[in-house]
N, C-alpha and C. Protein backbone atom coordinates (compact mmCIF):
# COMPACT_ATOMS: atom_id res chain seq x y z
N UNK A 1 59.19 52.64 -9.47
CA UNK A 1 59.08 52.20 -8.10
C UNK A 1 57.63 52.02 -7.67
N UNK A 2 56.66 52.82 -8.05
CA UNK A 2 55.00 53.08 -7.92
C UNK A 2 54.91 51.77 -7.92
N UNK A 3 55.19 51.28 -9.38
CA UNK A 3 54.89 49.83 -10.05
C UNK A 3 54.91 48.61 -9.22
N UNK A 4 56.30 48.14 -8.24
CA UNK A 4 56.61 47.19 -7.99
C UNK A 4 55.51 47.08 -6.72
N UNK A 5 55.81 48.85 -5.95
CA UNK A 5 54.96 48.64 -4.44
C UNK A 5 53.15 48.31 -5.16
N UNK A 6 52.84 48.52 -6.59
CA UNK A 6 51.32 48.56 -6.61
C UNK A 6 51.29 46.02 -6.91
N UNK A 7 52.75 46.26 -7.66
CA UNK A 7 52.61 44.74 -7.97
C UNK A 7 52.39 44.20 -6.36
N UNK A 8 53.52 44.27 -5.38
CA UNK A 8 53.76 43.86 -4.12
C UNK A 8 51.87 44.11 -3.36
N UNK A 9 51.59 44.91 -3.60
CA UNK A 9 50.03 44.76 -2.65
C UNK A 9 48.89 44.32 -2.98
N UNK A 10 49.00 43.83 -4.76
CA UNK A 10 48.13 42.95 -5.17
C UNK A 10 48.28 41.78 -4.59
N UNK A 11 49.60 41.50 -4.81
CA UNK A 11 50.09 40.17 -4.34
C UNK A 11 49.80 39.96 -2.84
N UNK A 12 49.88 40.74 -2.16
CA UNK A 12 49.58 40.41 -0.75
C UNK A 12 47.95 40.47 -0.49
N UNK A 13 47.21 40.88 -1.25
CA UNK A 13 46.01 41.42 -1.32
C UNK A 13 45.16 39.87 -1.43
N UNK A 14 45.80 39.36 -2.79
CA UNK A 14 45.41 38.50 -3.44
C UNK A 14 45.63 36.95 -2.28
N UNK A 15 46.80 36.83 -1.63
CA UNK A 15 46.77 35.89 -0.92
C UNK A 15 45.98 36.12 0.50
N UNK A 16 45.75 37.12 0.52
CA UNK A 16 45.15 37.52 2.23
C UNK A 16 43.75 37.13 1.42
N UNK A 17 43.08 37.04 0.27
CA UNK A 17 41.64 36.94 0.16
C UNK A 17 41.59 35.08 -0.27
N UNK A 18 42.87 34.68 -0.82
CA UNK A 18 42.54 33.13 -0.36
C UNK A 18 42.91 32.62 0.54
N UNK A 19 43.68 33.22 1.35
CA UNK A 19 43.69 32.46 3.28
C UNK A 19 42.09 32.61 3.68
N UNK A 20 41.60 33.97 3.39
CA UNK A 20 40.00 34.02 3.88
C UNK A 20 39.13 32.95 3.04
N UNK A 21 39.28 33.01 2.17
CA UNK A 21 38.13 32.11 1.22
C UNK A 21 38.29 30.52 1.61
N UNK A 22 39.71 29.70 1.77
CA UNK A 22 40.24 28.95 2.73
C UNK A 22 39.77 28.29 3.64
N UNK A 23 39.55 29.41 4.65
CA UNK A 23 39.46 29.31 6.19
C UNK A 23 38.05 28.87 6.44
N UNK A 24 37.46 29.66 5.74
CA UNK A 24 35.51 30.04 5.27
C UNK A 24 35.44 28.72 5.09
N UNK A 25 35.59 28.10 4.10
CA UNK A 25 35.43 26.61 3.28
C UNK A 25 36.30 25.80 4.26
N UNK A 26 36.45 25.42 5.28
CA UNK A 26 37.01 24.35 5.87
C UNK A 26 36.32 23.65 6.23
N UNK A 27 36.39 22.37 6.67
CA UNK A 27 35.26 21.25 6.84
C UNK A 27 35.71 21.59 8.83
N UNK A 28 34.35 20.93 9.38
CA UNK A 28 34.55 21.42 10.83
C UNK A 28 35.64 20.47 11.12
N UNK A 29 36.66 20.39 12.31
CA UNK A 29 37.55 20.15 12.49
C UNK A 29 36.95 18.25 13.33
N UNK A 30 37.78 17.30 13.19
CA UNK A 30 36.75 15.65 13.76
C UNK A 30 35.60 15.35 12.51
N UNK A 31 35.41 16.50 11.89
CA UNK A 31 34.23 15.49 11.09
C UNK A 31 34.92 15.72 9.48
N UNK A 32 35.63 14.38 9.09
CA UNK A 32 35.57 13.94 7.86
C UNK A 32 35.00 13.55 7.02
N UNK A 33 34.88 13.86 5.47
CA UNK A 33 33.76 13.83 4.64
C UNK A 33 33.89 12.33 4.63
N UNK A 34 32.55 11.68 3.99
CA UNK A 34 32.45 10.16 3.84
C UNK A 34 33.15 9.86 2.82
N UNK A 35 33.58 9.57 2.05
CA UNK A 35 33.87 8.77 1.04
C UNK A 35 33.19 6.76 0.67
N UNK A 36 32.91 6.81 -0.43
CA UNK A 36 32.38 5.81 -0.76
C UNK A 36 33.28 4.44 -0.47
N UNK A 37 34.68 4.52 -0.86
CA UNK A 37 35.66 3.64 -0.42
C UNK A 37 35.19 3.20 1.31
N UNK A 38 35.39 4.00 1.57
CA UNK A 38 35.29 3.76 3.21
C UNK A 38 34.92 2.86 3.98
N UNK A 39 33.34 2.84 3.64
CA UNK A 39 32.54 1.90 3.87
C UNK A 39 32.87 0.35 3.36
N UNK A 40 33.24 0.42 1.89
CA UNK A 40 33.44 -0.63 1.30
C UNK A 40 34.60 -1.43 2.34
N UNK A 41 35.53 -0.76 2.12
CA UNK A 41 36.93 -1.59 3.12
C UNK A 41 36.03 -1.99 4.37
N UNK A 42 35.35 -1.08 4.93
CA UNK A 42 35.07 -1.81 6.71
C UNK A 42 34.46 -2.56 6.63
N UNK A 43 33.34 -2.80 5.66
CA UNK A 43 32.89 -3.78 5.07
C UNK A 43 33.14 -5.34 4.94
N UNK A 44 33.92 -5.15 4.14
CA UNK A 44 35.14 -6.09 2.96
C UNK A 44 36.52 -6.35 3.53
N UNK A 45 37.08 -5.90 4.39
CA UNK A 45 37.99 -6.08 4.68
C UNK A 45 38.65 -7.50 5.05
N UNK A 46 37.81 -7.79 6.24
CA UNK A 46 38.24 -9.01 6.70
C UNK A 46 37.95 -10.33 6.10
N UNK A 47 36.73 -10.26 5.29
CA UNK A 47 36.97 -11.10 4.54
C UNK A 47 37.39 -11.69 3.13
N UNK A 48 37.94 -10.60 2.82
CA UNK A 48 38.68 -10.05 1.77
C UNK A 48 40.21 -10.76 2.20
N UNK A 49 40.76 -9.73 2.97
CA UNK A 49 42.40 -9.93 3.51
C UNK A 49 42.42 -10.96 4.72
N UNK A 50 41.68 -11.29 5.83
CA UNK A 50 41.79 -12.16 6.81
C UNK A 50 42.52 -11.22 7.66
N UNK A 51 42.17 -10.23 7.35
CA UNK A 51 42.93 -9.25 8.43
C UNK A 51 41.60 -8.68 9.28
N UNK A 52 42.02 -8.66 10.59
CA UNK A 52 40.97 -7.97 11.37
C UNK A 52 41.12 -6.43 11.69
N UNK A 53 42.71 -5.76 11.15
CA UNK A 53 42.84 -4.49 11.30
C UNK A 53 42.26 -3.65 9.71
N UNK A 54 41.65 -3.00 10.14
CA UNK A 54 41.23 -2.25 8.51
C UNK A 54 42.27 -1.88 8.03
N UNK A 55 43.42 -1.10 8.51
CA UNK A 55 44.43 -0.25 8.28
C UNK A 55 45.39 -0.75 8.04
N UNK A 56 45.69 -2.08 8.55
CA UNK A 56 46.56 -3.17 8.25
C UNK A 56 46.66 -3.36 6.75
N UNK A 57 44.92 -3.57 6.94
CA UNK A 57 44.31 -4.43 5.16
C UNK A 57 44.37 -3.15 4.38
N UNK A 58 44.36 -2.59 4.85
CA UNK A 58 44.64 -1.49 3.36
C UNK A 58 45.63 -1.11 2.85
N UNK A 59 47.08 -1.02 3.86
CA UNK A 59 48.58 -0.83 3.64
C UNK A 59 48.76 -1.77 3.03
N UNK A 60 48.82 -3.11 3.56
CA UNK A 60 49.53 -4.27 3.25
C UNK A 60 48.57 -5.61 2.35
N UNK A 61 47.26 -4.98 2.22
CA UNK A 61 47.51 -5.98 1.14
C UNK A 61 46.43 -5.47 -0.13
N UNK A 62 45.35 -4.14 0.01
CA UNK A 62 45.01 -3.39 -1.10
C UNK A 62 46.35 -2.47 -1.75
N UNK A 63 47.15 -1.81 -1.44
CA UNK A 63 48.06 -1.54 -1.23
C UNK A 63 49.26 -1.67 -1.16
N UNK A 64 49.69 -2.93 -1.66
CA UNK A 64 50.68 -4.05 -0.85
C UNK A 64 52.09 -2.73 -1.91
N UNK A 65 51.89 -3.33 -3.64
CA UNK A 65 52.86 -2.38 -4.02
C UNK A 65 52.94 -1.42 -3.57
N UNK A 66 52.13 -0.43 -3.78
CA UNK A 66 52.42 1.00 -3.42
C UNK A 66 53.42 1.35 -1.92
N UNK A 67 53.29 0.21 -0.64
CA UNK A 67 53.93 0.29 0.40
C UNK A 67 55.07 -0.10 -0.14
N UNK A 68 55.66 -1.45 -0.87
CA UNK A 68 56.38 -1.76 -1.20
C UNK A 68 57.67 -0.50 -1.78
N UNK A 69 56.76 0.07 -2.49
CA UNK A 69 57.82 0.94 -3.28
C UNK A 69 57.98 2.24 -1.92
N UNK A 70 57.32 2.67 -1.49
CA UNK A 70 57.68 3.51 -0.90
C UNK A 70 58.89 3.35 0.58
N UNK A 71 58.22 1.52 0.59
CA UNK A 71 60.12 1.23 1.48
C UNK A 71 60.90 1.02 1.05
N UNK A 72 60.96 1.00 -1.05
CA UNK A 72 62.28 0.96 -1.62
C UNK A 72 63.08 2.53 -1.60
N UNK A 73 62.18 3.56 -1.51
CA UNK A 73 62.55 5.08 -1.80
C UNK A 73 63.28 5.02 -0.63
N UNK A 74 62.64 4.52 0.80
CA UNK A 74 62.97 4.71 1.94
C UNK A 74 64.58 4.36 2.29
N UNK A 75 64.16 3.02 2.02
CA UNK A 75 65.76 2.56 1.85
C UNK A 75 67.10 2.70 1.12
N UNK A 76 66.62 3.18 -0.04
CA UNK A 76 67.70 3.80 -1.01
C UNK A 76 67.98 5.19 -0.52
N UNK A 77 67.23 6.20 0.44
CA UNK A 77 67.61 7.16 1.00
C UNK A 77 68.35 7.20 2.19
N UNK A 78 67.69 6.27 3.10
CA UNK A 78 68.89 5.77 4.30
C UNK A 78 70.47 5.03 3.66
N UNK A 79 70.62 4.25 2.82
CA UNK A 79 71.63 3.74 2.11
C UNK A 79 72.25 4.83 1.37
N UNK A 80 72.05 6.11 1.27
CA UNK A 80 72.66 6.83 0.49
C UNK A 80 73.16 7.65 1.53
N UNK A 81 72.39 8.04 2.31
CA UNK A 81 73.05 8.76 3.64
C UNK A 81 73.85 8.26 4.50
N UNK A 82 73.55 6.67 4.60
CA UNK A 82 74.56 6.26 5.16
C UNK A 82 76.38 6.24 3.96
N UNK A 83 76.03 5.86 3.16
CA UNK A 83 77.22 6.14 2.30
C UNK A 83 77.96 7.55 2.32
N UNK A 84 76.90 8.58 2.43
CA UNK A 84 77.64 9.55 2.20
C UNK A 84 78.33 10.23 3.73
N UNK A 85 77.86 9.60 4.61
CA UNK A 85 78.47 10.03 5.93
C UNK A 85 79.34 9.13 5.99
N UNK A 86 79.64 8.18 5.78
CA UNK A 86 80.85 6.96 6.59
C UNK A 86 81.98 6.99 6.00
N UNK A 87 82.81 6.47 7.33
CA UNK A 87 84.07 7.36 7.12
C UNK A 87 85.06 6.03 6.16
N UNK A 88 85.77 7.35 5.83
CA UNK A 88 86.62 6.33 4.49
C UNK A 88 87.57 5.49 5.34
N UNK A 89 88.23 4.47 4.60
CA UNK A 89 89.07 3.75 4.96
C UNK A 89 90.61 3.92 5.63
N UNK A 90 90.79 5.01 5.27
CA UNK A 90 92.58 5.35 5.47
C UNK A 90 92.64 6.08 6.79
């Protein structure tokens, strides 16, 4: 029994010192690190895509598959829920 309560307070020990280490290391809250991409798109964007929204141009047309597939997941999950709720025929 010693054993489990000494396993159980490492374990709690151990996560209470990476919530602190965590918390310590957080970036201040409004200020996001730069990234090199970043610039490039605000850049490049519009005359790249002919899009005047950055966010536009990055979903829909750097991006275009990756959105694509993620409204096929989308839809094969609504289509499955709808199948599995609707009511049978008889």
């Amino acid at each position: 029994m010693c054993k489990t309560r000494a396993v159980k307070v490492v374990t709690v020990l151990a996560l209470l010192a990476l919530l602190v280490f965590t918390s310590v290391n957080l970036h201040e809250f409004g200020t996001p690190t730069n990234a090199v991409m970043d610039d490039y798109f605000i850049q490049n964007s519009q005359a790249e895509t002919g899009s005047n929204s950055v966010v536009a141009a990055v979903v829909f047309d750097y991006r275009g598959l990756d959105t694509l597939g993620e409204a096929s997941v989308l839809f094969a999950a609504a289509s499955g829920i709808f199948l599995l709720f609707r009511r049978s025929g008889k």
